[in-house]
PDB file of N, CA and C in Angstrom:
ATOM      1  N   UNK A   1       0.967  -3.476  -0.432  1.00  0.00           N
ATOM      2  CA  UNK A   1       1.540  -3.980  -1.673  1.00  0.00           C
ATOM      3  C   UNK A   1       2.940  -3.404  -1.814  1.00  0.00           C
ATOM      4  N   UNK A   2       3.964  -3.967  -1.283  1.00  0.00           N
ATOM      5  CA  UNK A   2       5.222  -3.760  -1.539  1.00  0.00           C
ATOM      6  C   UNK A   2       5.606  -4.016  -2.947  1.00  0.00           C
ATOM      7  N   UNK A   3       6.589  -3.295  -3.215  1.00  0.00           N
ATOM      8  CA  UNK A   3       7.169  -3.626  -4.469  1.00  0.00           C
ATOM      9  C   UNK A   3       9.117  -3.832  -4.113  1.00  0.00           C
ATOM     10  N   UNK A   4       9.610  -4.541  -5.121  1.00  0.00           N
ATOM     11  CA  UNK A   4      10.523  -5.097  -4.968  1.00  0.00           C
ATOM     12  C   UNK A   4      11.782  -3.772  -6.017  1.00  0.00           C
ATOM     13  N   UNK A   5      10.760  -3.146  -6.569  1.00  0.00           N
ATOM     14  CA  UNK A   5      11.870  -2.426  -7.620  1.00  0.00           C
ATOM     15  C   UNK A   5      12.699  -1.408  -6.549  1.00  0.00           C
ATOM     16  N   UNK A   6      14.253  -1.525  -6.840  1.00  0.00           N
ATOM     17  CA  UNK A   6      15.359  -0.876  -6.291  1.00  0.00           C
ATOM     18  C   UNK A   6      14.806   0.393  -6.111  1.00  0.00           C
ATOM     19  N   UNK A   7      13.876   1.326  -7.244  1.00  0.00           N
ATOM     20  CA  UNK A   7      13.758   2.483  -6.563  1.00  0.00           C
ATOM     21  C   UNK A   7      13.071   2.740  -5.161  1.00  0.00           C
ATOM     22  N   UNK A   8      11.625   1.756  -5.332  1.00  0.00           N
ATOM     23  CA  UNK A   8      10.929   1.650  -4.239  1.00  0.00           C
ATOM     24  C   UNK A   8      11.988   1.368  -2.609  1.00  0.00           C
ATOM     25  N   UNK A   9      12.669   0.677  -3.121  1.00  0.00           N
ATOM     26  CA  UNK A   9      13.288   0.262  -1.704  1.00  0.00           C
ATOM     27  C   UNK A   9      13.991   1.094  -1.517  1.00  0.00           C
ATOM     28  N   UNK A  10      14.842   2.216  -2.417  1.00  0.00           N
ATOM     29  CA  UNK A  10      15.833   3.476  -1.930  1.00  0.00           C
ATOM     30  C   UNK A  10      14.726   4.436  -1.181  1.00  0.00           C
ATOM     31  N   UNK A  11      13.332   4.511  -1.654  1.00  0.00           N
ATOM     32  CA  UNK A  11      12.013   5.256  -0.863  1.00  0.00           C
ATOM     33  C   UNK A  11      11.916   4.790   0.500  1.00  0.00           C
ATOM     34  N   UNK A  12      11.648   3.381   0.477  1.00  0.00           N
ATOM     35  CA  UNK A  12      11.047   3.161   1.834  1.00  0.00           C
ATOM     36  C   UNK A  12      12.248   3.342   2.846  1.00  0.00           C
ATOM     37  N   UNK A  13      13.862   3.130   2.549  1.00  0.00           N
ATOM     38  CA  UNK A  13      14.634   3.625   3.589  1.00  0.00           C
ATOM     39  C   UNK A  13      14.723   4.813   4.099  1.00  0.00           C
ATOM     40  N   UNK A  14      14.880   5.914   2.513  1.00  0.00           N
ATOM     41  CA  UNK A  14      14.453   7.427   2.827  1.00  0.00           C
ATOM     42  C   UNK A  14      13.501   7.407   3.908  1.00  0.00           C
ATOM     43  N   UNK A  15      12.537   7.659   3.681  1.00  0.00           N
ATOM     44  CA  UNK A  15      10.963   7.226   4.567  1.00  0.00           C
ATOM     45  C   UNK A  15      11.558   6.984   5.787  1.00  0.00           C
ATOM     46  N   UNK A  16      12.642   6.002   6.309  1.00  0.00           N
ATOM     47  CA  UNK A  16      13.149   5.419   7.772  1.00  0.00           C
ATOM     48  C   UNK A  16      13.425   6.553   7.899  1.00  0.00           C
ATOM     49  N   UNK A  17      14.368   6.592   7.334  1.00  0.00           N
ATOM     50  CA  UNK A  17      15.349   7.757   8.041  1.00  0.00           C
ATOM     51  C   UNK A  17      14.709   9.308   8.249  1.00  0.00           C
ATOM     52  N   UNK A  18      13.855   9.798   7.347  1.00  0.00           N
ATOM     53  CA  UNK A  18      13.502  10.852   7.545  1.00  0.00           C
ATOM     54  C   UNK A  18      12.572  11.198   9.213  1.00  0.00           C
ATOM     55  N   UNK A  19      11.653   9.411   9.044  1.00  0.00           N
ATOM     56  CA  UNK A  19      10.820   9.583  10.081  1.00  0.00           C
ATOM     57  C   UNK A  19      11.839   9.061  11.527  1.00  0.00           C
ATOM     58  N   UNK A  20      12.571   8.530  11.042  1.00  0.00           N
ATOM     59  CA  UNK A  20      13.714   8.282  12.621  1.00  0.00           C
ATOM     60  C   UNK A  20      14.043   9.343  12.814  1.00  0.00           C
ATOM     61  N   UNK A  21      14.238  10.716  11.804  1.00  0.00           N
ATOM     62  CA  UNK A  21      14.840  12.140  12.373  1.00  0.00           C
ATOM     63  C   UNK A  21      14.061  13.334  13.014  1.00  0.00           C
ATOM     64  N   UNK A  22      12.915  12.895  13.308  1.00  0.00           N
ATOM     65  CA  UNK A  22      11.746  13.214  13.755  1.00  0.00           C
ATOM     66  C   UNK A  22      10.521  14.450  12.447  1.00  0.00           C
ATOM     67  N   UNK A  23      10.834  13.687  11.262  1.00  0.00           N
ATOM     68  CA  UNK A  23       9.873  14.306  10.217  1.00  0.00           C
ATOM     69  C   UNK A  23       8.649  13.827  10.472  1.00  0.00           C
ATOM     70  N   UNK A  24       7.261  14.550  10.383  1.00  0.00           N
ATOM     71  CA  UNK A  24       6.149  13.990  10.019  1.00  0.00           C
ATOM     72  C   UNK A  24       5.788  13.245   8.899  1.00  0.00           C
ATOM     73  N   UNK A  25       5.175  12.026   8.806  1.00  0.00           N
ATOM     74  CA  UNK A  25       5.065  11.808   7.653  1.00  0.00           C
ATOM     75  C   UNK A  25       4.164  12.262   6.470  1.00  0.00           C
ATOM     76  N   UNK A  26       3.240  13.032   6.845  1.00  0.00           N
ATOM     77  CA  UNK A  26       2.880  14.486   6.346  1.00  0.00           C
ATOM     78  C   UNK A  26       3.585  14.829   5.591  1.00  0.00           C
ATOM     79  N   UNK A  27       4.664  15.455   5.862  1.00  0.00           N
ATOM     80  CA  UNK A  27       5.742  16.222   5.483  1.00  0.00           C
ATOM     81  C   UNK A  27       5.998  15.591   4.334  1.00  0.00           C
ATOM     82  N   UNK A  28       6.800  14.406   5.014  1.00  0.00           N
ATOM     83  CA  UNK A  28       7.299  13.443   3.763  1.00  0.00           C
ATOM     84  C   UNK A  28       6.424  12.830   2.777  1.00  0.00           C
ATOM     85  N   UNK A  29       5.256  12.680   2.890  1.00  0.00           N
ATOM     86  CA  UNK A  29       4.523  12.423   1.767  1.00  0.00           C
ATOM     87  C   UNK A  29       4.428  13.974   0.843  1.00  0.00           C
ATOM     88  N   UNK A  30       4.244  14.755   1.231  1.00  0.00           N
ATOM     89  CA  UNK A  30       4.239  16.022   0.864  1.00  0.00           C
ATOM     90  C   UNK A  30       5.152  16.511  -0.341  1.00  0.00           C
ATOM     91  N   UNK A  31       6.634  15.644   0.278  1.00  0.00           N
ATOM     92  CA  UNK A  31       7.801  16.016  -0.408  1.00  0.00           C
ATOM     93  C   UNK A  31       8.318  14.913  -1.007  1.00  0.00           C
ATOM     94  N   UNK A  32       7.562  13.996  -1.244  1.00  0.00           N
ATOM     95  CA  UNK A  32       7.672  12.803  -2.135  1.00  0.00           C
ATOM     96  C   UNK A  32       6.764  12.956  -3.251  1.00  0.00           C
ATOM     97  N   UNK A  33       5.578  13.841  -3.195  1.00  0.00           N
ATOM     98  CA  UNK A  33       4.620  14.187  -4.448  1.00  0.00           C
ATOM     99  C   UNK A  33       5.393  15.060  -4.832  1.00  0.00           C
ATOM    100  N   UNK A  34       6.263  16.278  -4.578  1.00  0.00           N
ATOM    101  CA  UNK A  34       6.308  17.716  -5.031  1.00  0.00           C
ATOM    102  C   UNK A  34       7.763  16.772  -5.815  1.00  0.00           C
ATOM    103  N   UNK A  35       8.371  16.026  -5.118  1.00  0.00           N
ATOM    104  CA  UNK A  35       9.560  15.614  -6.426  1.00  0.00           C
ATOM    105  C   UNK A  35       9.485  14.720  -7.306  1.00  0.00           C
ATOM    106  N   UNK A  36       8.395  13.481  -7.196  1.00  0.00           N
ATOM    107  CA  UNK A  36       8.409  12.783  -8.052  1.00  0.00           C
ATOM    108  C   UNK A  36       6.818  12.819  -8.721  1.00  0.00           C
ATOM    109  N   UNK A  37       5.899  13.273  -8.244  1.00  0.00           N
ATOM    110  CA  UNK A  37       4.940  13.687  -9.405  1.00  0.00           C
ATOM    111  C   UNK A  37       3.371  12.873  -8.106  1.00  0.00           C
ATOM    112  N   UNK A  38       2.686  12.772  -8.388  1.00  0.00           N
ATOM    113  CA  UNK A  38       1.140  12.484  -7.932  1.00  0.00           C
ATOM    114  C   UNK A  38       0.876  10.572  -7.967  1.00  0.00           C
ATOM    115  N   UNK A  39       1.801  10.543  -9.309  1.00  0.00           N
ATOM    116  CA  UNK A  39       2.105   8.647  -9.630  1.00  0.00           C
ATOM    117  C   UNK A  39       2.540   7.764  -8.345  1.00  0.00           C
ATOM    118  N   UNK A  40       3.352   8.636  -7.182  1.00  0.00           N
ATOM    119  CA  UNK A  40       4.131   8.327  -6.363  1.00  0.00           C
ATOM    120  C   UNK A  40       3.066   7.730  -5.580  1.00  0.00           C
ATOM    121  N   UNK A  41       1.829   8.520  -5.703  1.00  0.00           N
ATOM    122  CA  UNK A  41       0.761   8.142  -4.298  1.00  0.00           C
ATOM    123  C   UNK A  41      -0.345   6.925  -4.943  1.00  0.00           C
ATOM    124  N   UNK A  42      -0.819   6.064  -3.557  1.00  0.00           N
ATOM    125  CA  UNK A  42      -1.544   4.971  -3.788  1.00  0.00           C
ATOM    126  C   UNK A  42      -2.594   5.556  -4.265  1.00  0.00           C
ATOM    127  N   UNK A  43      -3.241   6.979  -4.016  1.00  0.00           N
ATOM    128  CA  UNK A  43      -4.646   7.460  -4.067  1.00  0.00           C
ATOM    129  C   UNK A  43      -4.473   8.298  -5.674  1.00  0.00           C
ATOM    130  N   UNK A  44      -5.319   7.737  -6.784  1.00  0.00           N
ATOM    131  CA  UNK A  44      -5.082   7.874  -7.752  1.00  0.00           C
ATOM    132  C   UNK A  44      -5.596   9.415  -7.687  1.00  0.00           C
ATOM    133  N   UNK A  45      -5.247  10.517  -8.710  1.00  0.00           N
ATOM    134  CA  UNK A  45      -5.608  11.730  -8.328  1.00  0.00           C
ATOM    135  C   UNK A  45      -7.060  11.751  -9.563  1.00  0.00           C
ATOM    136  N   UNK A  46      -7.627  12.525  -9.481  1.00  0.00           N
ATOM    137  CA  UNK A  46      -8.886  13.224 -10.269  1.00  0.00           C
ATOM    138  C   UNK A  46      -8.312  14.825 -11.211  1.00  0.00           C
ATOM    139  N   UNK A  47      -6.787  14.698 -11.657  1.00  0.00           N
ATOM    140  CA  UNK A  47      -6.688  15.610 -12.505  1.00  0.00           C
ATOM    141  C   UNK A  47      -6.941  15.616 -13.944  1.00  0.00           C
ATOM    142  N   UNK A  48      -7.473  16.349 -14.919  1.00  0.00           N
ATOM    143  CA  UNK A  48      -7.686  16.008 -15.919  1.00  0.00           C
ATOM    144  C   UNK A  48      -6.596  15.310 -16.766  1.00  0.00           C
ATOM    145  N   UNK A  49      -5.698  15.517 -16.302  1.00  0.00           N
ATOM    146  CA  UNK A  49      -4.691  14.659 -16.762  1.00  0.00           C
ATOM    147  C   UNK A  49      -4.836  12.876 -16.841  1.00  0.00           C
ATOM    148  N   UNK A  50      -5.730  12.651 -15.687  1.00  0.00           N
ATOM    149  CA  UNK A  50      -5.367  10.919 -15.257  1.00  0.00           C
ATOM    150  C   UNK A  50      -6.824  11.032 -15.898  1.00  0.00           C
ATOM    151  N   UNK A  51      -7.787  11.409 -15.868  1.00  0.00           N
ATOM    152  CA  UNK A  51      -9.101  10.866 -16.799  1.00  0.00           C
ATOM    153  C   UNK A  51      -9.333   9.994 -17.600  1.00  0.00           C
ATOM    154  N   UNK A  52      -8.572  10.199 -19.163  1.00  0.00           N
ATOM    155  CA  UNK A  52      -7.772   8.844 -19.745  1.00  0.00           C
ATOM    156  C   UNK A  52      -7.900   7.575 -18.922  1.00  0.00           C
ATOM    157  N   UNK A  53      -7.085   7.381 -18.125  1.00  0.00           N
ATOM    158  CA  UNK A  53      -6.942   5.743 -17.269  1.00  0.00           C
ATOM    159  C   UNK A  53      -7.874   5.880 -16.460  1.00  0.00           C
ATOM    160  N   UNK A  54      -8.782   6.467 -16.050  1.00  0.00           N
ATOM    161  CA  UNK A  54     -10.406   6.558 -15.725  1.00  0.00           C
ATOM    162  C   UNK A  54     -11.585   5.657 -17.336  1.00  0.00           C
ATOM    163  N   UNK A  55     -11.161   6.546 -17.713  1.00  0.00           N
ATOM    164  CA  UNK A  55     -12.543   6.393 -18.784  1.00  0.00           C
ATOM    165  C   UNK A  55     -12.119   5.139 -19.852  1.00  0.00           C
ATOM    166  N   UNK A  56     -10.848   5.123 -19.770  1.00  0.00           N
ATOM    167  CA  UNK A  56     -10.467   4.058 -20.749  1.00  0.00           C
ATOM    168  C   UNK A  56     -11.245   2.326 -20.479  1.00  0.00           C
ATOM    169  N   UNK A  57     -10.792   2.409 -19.503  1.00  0.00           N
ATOM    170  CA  UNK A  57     -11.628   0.930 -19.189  1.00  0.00           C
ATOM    171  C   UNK A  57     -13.110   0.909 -19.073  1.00  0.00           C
ATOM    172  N   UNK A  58     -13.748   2.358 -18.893  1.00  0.00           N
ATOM    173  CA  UNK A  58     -14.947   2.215 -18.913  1.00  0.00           C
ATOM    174  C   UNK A  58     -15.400   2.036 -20.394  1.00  0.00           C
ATOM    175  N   UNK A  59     -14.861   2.859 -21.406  1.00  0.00           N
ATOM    176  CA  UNK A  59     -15.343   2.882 -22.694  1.00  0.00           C
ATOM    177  C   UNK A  59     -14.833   1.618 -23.507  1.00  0.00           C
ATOM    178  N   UNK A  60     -13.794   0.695 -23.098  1.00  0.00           N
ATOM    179  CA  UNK A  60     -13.714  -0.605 -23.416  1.00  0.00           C
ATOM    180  C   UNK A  60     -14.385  -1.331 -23.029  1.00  0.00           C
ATOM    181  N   UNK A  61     -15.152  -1.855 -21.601  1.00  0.00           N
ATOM    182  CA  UNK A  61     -16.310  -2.284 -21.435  1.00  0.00           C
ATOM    183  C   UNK A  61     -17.450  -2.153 -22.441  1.00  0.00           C
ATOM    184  N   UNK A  62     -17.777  -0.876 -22.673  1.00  0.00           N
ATOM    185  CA  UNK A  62     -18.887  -0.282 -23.050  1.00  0.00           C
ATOM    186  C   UNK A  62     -19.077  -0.770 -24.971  1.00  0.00           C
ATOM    187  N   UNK A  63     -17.579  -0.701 -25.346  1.00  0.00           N
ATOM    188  CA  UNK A  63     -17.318  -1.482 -26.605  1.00  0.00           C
ATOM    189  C   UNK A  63     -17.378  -2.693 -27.126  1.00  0.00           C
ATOM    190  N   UNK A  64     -16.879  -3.403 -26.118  1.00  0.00           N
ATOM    191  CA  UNK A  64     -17.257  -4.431 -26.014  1.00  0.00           C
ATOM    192  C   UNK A  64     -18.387  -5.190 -25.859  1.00  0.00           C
ATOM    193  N   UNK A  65     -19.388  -4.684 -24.807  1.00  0.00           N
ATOM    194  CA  UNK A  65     -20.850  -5.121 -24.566  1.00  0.00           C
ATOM    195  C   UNK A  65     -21.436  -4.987 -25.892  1.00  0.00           C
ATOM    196  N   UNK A  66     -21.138  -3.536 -26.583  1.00  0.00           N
ATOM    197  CA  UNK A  66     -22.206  -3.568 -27.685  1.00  0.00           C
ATOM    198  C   UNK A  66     -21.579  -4.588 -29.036  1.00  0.00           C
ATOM    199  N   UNK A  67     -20.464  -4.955 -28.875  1.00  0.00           N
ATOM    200  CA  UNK A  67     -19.757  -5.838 -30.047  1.00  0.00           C
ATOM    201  C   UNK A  67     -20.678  -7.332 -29.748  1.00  0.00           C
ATOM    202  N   UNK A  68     -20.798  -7.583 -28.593  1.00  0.00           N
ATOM    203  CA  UNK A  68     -21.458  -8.918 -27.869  1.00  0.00           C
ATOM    204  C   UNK A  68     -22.507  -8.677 -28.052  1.00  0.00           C
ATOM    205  N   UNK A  69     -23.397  -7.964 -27.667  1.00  0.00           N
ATOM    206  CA  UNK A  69     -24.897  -7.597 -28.563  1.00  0.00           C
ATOM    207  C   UNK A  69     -24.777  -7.748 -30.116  1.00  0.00           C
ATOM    208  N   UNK A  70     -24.406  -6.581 -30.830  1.00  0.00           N
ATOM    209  CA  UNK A  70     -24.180  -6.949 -32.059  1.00  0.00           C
ATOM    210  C   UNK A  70     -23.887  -8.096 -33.174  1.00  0.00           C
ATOM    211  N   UNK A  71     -23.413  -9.231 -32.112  1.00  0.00           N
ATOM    212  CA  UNK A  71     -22.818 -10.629 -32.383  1.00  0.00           C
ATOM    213  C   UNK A  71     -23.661 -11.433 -32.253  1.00  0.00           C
ATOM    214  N   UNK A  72     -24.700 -11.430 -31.197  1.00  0.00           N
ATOM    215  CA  UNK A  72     -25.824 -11.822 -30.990  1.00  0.00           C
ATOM    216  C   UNK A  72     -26.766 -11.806 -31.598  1.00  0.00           C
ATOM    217  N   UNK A  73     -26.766 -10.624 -32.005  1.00  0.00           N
ATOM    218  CA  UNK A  73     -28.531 -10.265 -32.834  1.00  0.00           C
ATOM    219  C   UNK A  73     -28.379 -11.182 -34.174  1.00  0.00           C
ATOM    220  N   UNK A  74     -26.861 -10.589 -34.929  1.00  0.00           N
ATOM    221  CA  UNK A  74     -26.882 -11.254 -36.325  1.00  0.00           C
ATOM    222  C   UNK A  74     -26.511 -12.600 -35.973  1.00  0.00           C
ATOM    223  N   UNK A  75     -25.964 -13.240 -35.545  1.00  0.00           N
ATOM    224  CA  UNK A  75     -26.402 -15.000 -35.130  1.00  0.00           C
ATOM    225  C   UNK A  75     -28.280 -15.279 -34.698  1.00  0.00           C
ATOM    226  N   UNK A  76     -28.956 -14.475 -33.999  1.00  0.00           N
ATOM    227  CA  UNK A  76     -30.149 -14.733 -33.955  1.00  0.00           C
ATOM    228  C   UNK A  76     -30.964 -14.482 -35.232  1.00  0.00           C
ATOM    229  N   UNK A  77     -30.537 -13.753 -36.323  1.00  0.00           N
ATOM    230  CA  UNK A  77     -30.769 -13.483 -37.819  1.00  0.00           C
ATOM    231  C   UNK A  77     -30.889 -14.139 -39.108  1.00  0.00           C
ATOM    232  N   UNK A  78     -29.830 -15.253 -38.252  1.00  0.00           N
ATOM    233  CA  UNK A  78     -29.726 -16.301 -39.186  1.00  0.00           C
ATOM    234  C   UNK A  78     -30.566 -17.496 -39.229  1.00  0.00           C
TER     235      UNK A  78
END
């Protein structure tokens, strides 16, 4: 999943060039988290920080189902 935004593309040249200069890309992933933050990587992290955008969609599901039950019963009430 490429992205088209100017920053992304100033990354993926970095990225050339570092790995044309014989960097691991190890390395450079390494030093692409430590400057721009954990957001940078495809693999979402498990810090308590990102939990929120974990649980959020679960507990909107979960709100929802019981609003759809709830909607149900009192239409079957009537």
């Amino acid at each position: 999943a490429d992205s088209d935004a100017e920053l992304a593309g100033d990354m993926r040249d970095l990225v050339r060039r570092r790995i044309a200069a014989g960097e691991k890309p190890a390395t450079i992933r390494a030093w692409l988290i430590q400057r721009y933050g954990t957001w940078i990587s495809y693999k979402p992290t498990s810090e308590p920080a990102a939990w929120p955008l974990w649980l959020a969609p679960l507990a909107l599901l979960l709100i929802g189902a019981w609003l759809l039950r709830r909607r149900i019963r009192v239409r079957k009430g009537r």
